[in-house]
N, C-alpha and C. Protein backbone atom coordinates (compact mmCIF):
# COMPACT_ATOMS: atom_id res chain seq x y z
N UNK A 1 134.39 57.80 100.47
CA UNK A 1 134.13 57.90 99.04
C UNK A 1 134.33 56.51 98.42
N UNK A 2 133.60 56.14 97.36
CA UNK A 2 133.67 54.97 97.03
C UNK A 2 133.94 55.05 95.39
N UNK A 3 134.93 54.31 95.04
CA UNK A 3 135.50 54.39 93.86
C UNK A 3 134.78 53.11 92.85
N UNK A 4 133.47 52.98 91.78
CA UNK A 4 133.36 52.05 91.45
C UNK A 4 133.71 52.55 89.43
N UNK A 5 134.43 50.92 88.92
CA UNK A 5 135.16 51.15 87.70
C UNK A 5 133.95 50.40 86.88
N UNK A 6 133.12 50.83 85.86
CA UNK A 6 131.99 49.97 85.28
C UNK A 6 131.54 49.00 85.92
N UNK A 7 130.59 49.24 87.37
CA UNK A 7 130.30 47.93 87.87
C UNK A 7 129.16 47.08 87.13
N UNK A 8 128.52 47.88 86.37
CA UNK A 8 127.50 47.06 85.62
C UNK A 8 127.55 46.62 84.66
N UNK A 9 128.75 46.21 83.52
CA UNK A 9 129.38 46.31 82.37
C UNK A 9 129.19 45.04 81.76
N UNK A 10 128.73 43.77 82.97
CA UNK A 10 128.66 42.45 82.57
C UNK A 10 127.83 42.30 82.72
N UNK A 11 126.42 42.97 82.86
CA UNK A 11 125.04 42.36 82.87
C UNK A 11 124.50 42.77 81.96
N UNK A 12 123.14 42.22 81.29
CA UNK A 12 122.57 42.29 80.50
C UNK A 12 121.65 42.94 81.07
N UNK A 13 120.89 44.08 79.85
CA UNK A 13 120.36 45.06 79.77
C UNK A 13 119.27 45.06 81.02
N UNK A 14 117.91 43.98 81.35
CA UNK A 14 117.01 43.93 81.94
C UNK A 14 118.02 44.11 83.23
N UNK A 15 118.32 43.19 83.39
CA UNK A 15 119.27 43.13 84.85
C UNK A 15 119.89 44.39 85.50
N UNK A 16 120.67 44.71 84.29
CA UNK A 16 121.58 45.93 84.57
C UNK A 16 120.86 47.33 84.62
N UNK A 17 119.48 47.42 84.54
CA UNK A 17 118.75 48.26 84.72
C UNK A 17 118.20 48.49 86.21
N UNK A 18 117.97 46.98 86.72
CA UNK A 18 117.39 46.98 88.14
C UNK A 18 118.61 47.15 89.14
N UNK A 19 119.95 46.80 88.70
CA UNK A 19 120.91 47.27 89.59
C UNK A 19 121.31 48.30 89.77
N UNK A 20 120.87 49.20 88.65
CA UNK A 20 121.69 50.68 88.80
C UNK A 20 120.51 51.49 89.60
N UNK A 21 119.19 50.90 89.12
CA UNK A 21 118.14 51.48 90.35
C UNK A 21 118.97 51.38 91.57
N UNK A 22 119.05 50.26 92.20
CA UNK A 22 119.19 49.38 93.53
C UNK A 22 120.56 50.31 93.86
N UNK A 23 121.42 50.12 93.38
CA UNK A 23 122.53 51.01 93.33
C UNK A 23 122.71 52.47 93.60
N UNK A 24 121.80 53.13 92.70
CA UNK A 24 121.81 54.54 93.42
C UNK A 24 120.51 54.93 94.44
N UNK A 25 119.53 54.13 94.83
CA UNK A 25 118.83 53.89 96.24
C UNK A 25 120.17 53.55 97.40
N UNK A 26 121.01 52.69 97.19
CA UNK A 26 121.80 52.26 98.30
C UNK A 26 122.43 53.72 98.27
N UNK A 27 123.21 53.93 97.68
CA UNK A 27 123.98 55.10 97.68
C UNK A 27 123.51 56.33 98.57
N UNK A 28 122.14 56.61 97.96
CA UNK A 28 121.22 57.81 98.74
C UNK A 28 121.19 57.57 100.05
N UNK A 29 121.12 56.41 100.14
CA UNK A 29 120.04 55.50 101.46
C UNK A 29 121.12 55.83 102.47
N UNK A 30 122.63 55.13 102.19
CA UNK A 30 124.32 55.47 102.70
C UNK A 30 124.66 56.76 102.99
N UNK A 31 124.34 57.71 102.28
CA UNK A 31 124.81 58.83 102.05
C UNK A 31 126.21 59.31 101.98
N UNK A 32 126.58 58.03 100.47
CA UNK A 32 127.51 58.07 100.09
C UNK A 32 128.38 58.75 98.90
N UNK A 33 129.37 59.15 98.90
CA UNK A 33 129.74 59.86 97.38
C UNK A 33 130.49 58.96 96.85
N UNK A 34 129.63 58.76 95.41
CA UNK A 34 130.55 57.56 94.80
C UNK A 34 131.22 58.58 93.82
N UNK A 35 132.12 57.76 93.03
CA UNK A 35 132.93 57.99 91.57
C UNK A 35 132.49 57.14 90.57
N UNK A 36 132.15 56.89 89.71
CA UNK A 36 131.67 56.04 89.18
C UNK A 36 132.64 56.38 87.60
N UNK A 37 132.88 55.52 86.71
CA UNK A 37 133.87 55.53 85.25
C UNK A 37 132.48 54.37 84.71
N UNK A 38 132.37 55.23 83.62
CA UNK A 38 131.23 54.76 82.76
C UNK A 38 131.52 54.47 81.03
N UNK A 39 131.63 53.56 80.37
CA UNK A 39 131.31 54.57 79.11
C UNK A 39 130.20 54.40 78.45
N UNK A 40 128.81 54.40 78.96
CA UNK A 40 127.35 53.81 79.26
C UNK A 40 127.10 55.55 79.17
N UNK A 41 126.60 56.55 78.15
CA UNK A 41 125.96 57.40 78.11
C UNK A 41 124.78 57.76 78.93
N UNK A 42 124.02 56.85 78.59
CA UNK A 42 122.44 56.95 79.28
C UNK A 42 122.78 56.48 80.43
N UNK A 43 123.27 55.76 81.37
CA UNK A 43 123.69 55.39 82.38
C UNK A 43 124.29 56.98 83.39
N UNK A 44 125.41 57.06 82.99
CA UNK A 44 126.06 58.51 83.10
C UNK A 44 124.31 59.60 83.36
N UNK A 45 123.94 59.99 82.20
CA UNK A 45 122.75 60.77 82.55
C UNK A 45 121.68 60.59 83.11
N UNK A 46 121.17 59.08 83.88
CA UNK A 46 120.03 58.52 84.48
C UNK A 46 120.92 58.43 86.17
N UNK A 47 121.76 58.34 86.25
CA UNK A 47 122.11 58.14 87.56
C UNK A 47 122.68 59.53 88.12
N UNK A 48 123.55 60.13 87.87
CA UNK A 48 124.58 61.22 88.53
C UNK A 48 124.37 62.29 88.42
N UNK A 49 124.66 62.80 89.47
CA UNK A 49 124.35 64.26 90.39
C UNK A 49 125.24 65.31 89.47
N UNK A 50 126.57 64.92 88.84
CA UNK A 50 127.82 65.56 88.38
C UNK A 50 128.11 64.88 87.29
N UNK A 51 128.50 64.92 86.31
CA UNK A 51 128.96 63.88 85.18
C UNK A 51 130.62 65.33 85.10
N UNK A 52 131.55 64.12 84.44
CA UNK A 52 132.55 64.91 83.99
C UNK A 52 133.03 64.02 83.00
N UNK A 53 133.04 64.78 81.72
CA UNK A 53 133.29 64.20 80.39
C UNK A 53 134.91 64.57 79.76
N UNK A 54 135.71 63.16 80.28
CA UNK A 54 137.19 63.12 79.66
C UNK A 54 137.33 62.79 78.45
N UNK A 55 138.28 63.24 77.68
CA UNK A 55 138.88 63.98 76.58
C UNK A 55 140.85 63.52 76.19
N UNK A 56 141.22 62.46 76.11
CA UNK A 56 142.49 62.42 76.13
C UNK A 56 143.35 62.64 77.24
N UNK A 57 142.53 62.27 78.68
CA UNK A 57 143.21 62.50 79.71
C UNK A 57 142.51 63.82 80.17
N UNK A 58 141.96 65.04 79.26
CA UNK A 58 141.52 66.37 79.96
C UNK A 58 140.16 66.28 79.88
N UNK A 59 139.55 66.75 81.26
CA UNK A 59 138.24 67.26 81.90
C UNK A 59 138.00 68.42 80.53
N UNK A 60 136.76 67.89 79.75
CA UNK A 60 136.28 68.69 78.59
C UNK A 60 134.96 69.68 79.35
N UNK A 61 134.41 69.23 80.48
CA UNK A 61 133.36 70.06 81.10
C UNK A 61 132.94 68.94 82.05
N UNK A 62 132.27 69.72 83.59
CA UNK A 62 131.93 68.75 84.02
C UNK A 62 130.48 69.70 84.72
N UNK A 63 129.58 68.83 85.24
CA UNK A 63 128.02 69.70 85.62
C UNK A 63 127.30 68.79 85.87
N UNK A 64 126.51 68.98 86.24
CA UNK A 64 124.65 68.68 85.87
C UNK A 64 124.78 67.43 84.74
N UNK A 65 123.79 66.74 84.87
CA UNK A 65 123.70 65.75 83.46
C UNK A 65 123.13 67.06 82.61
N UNK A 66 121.87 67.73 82.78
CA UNK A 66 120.79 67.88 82.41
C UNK A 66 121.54 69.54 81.36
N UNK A 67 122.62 69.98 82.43
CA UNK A 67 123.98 71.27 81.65
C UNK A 67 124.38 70.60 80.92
N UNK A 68 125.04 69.74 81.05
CA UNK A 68 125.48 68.89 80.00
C UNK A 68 125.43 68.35 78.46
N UNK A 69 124.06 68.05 78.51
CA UNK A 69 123.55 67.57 77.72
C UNK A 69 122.60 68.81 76.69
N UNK A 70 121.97 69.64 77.37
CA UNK A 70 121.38 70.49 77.08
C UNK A 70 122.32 71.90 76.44
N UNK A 71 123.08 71.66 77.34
CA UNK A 71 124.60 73.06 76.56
C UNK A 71 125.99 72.69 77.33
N UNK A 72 126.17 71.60 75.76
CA UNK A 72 127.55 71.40 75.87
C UNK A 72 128.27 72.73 75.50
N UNK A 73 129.93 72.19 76.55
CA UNK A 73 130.14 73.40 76.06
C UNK A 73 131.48 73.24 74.79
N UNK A 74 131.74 72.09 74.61
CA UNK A 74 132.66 72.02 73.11
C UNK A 74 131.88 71.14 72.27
N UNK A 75 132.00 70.75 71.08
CA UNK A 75 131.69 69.62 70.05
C UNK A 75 132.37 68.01 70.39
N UNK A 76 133.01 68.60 71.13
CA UNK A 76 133.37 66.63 71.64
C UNK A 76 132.13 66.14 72.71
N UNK A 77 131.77 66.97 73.74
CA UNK A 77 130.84 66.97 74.74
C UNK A 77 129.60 66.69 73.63
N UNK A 78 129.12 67.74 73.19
CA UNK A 78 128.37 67.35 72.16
C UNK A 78 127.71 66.41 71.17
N UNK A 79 128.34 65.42 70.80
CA UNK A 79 128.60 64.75 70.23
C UNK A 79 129.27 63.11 71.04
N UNK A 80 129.41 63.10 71.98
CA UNK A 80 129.84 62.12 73.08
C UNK A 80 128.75 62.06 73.69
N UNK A 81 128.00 63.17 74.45
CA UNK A 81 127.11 62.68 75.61
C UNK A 81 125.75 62.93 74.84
N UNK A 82 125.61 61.71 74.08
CA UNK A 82 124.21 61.24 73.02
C UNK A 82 124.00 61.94 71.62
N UNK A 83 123.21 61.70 71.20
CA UNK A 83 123.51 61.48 69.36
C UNK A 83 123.39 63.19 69.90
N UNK A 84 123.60 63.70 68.37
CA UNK A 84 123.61 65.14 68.16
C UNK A 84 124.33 65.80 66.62
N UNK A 85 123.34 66.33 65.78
CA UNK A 85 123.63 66.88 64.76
C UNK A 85 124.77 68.13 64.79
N UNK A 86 125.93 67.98 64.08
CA UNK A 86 126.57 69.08 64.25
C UNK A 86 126.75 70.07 62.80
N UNK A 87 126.33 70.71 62.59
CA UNK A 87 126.24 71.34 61.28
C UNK A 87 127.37 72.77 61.25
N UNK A 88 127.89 73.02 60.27
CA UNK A 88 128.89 73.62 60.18
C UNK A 88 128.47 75.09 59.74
N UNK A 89 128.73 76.40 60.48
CA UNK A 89 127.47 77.63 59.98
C UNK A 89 128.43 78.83 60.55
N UNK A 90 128.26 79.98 59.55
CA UNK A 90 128.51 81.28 60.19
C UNK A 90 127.56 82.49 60.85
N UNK A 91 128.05 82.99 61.91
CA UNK A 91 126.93 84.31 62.50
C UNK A 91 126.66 84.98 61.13
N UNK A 92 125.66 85.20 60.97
CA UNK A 92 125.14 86.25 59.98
C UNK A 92 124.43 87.36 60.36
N UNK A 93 123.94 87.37 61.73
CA UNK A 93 123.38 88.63 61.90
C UNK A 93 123.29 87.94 63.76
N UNK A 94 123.87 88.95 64.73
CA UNK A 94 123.61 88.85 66.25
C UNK A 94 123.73 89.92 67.00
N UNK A 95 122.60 89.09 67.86
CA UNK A 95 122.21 90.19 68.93
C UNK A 95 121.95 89.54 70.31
N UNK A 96 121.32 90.32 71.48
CA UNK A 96 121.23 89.73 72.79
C UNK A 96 120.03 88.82 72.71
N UNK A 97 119.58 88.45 71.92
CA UNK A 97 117.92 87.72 71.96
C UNK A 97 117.87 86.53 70.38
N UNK A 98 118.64 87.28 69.45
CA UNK A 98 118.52 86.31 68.56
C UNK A 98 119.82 86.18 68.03
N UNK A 99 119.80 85.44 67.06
CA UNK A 99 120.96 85.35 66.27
C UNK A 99 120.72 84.46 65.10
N UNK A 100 121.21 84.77 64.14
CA UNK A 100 120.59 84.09 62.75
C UNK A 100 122.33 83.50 61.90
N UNK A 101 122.14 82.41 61.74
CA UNK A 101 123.67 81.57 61.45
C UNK A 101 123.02 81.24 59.71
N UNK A 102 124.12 81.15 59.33
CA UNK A 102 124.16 80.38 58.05
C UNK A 102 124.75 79.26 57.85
N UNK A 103 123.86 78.66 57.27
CA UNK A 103 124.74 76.93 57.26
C UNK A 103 125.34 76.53 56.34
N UNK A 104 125.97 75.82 55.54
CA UNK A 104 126.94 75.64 54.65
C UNK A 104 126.78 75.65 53.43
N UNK A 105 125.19 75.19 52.64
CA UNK A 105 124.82 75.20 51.97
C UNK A 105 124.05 76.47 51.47
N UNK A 106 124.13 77.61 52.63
CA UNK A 106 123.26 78.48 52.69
C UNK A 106 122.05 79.19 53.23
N UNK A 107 121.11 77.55 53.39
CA UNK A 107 120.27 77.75 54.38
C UNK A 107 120.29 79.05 55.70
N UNK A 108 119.26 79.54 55.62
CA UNK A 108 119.58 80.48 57.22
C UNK A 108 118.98 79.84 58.08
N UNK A 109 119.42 80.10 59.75
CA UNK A 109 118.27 79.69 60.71
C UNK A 109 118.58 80.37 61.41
N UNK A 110 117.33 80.34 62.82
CA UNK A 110 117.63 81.31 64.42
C UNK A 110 118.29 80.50 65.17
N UNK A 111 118.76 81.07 66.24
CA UNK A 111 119.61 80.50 67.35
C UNK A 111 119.58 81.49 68.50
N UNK A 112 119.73 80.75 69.64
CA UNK A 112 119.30 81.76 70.88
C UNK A 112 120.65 82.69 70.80
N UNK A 113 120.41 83.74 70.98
CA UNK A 113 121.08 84.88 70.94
C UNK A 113 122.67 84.91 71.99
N UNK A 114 123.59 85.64 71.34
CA UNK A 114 124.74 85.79 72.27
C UNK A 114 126.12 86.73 71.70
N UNK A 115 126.81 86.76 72.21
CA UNK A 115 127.80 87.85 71.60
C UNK A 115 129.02 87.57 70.85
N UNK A 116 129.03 86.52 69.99
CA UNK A 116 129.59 85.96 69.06
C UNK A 116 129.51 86.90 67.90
N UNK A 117 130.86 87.66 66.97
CA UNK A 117 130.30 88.28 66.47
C UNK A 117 129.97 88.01 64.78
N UNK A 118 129.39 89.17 64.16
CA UNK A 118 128.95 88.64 62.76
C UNK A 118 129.97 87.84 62.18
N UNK A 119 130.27 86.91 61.22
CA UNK A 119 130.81 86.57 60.30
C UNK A 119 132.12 85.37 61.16
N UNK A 120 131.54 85.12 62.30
CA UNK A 120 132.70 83.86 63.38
C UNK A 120 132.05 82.63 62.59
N UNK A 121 133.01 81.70 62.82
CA UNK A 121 132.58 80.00 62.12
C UNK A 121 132.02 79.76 63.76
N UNK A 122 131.25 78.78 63.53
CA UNK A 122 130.30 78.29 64.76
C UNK A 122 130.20 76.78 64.15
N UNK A 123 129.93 75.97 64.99
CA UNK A 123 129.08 75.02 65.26
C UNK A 123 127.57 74.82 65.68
N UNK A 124 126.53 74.38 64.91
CA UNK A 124 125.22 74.70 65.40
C UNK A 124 125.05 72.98 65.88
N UNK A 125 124.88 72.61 66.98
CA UNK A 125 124.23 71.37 67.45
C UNK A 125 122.94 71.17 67.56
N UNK A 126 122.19 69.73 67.30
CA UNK A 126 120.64 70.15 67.33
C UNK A 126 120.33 68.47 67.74
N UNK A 127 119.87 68.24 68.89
CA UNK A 127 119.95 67.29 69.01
C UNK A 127 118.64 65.79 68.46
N UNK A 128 118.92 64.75 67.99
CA UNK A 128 118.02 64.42 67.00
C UNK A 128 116.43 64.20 67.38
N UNK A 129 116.03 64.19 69.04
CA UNK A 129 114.69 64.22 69.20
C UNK A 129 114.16 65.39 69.28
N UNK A 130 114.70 66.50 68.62
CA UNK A 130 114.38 68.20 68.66
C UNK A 130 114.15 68.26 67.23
N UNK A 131 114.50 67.48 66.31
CA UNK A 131 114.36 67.81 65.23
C UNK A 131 112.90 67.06 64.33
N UNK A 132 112.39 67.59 63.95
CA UNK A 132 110.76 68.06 63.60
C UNK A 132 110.65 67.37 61.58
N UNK A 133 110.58 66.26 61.67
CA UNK A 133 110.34 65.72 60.21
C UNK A 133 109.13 66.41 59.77
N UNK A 134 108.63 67.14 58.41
CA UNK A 134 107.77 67.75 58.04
C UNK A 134 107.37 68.88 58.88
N UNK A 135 107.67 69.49 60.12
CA UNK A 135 107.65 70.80 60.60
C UNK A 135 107.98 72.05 59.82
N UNK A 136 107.11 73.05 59.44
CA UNK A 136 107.48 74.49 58.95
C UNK A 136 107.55 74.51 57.88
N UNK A 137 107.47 76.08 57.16
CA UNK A 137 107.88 75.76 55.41
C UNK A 137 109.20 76.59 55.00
N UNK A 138 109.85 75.77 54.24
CA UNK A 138 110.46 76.69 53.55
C UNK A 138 110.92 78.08 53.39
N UNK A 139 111.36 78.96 53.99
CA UNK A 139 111.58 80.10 54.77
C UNK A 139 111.28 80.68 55.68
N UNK A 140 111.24 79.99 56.59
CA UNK A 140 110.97 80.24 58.15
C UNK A 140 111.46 79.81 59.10
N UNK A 141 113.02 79.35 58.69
CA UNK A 141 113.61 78.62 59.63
C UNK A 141 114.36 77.15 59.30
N UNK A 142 112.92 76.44 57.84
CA UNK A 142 113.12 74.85 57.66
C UNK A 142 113.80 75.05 57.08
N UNK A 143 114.71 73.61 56.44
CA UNK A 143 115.28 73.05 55.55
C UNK A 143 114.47 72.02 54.70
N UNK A 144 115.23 71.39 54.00
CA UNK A 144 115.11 70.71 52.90
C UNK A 144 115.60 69.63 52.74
N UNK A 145 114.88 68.35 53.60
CA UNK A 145 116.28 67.05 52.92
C UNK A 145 115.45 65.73 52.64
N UNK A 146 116.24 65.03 52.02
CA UNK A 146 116.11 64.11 51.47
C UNK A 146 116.27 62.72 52.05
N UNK A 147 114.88 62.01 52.44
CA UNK A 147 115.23 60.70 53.31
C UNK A 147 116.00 59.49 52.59
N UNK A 148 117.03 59.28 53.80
CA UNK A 148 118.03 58.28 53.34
C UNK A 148 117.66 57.04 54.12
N UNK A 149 116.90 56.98 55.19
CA UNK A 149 116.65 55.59 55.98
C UNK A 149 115.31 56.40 57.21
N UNK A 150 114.66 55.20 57.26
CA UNK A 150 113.56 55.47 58.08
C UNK A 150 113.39 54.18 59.06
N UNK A 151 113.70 53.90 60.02
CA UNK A 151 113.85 52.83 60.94
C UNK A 151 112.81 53.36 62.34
N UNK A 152 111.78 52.28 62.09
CA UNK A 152 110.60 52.08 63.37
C UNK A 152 111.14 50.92 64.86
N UNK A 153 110.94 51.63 65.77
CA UNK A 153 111.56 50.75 66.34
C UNK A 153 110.19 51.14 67.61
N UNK A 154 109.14 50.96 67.30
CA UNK A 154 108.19 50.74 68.12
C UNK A 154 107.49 52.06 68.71
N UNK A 155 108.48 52.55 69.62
CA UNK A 155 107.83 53.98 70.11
C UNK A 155 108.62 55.13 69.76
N UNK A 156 109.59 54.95 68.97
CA UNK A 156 110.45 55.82 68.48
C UNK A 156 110.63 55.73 66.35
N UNK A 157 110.52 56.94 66.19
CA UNK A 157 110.95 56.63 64.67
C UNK A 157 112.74 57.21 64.34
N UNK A 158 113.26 56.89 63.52
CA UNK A 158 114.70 57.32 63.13
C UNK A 158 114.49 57.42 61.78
N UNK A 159 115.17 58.84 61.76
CA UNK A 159 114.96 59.22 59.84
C UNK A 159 116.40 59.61 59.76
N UNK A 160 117.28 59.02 59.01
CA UNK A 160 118.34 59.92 58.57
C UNK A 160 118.11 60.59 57.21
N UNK A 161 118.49 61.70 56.90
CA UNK A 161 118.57 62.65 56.00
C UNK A 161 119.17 62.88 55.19
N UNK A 162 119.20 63.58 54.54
CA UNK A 162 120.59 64.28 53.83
C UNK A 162 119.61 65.32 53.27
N UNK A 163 120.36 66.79 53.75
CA UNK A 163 120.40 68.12 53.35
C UNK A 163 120.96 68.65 51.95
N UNK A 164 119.87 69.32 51.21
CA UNK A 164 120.37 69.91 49.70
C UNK A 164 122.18 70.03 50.01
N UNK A 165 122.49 70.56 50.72
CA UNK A 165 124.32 70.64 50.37
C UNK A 165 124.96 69.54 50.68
N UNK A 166 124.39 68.71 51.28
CA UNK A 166 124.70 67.32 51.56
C UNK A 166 125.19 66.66 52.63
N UNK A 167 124.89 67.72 53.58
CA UNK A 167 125.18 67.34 55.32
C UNK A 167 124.15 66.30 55.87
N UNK A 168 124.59 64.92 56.28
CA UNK A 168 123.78 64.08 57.19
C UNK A 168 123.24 64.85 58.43
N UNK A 169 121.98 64.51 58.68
CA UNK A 169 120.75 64.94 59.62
C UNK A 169 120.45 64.21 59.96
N UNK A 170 120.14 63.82 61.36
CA UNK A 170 119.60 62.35 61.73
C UNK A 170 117.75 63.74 62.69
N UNK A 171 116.62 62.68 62.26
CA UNK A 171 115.54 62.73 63.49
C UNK A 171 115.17 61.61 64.69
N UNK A 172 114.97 62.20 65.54
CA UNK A 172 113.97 60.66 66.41
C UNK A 172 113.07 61.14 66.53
N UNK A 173 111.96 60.67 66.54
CA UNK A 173 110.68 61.30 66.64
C UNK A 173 109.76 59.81 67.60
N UNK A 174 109.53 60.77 68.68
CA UNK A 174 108.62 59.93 69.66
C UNK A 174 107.35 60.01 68.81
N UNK A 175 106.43 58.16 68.77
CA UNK A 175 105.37 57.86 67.89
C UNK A 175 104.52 58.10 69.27
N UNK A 176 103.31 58.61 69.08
CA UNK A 176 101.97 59.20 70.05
C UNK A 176 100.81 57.79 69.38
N UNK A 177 99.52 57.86 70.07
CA UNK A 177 98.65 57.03 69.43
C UNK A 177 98.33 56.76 68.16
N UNK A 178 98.25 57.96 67.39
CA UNK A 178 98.33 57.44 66.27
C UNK A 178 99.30 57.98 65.23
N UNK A 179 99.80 56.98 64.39
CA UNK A 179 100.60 56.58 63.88
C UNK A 179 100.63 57.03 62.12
N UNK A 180 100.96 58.20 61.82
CA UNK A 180 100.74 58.88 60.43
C UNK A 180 101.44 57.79 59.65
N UNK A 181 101.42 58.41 58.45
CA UNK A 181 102.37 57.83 57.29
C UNK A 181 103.80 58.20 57.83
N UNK A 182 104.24 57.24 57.45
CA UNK A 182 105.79 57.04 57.67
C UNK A 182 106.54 57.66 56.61
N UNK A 183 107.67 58.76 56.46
CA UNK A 183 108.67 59.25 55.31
C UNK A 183 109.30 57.67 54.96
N UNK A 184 108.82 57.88 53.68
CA UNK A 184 109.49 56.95 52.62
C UNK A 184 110.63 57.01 52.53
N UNK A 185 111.75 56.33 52.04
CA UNK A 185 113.22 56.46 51.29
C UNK A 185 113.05 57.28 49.70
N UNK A 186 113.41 58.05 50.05
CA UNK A 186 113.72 59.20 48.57
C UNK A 186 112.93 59.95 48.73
N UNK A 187 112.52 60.37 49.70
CA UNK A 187 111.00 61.71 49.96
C UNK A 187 111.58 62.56 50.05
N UNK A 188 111.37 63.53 49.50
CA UNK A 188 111.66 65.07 50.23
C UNK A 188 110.80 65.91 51.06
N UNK A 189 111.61 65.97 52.36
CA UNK A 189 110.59 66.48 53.32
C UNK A 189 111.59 68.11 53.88
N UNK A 190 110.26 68.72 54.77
CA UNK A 190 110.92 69.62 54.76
C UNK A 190 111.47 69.36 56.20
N UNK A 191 112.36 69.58 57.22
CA UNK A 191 112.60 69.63 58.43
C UNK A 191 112.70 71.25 59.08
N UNK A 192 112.62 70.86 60.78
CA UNK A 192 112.92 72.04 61.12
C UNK A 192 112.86 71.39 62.88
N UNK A 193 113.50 72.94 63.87
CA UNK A 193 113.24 72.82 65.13
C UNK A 193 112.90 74.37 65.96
N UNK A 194 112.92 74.14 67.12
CA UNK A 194 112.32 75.21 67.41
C UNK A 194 113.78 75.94 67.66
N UNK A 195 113.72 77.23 68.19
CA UNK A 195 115.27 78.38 67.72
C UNK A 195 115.77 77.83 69.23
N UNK A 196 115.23 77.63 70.17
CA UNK A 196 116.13 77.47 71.38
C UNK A 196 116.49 75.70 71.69
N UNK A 197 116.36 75.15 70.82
CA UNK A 197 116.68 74.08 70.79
C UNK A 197 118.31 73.69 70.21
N UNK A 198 118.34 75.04 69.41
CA UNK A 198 120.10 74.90 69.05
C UNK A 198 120.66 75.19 69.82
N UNK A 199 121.96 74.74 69.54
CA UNK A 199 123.20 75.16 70.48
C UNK A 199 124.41 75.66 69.57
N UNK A 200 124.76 76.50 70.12
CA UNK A 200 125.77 77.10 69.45
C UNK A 200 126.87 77.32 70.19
N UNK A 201 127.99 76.00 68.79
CA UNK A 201 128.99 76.26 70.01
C UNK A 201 130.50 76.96 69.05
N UNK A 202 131.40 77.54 69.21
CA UNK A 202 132.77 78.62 69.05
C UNK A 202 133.40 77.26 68.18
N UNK A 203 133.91 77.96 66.72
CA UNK A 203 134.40 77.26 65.74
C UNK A 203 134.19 75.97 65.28
């Protein structure tokens, strides 16, 4: 077993990209089990078979990148392993298939279904390339917010938000060939995502 502590921590980005290739080819090639201590997010989820996400000394969950990332299972995980909206909401109505939360301001939305029961505080996570600038209307799921920053960064857009009750929302939105109008600063747009894209996680 091979114990490595941030071996890529001093190279610069181009570089440190072709080593972590080269790196986990050798590894495969060896058929070796490394350990690897990261605090390189995307690194962590582009390379490893297992990720385990520490917490003050305690193992908060460990899996799959792809478990991981997709259904954390606390709000530190959440919120540590890449951006992620955490909005503050109660069960309002659940069942084995759906479940409908309320969010702080009121808003309702769906959420994949589970046995949490009516009226528990939850956490709804939504992570920001799931979230849909101008998607849906107004009772069907969307919200309502108000652009606070809109940053192009080539093939990606970043909108941060702010929600009628006044919870920050961040989007990323992958740009395709062509290239709409961009949300202005002070627009009101409506947002939304699809219901299995949330995560719902206990208090």
């Amino acid at each position: 077993m091979l114990l490595l502590d941030e071996p890529l921590s001093a190279l610069d980005r181009g570089l440190r990209e072709e080593a972590r290739a080269d790196l986990v080819a050798l590894l495969r090639w060896l058929g070796t089990t490394a350990i690897r201590v990261t605090h390189d997010q995307d690194e962590a989820l582009a390379t490893a078979d297992r990720i385990g996400v520490l917490n003050g000394g305690r193992l908060e969950q460990v899996g799959p990148p792809a478990e991981l990332y997709e259904r954390p299972a606390t709000r530190f995980v959440a919120s540590f392993l890449g951006a992620a909206n955490l909005l503050d909401a109660e069960v309002r109505e659940s069942g084995p298939h759906r479940r409908v939360l309320a969010l702080r301001g009121g808003a309702e939305v769906a959420a994949p279904g589970s046995s949490l029961p009516v009226g528990a505080a939850v956490t709804l996570g939504v992570r920001p390339e799931r979230v849909r600038v101008g998607d849906g209307q107004p009772g069907e799921g969307a919200l309502w917010g108000t652009v606070k920053s809109s940053l192009y960064r080539g093939t990606v857009l970043d909108v941060a938000l702010r929600l009628r009750d006044g919870t920050a929302l961040r989007a990323s939105q992958a740009l395709g060939e062509e290239l709409g109008p961009l949300p202005a600063v002070g627009e009101r747009v409506c947002v939304g995502w699809r219901n299995e894209a949330g995560i719902v996680l206990e208090g």
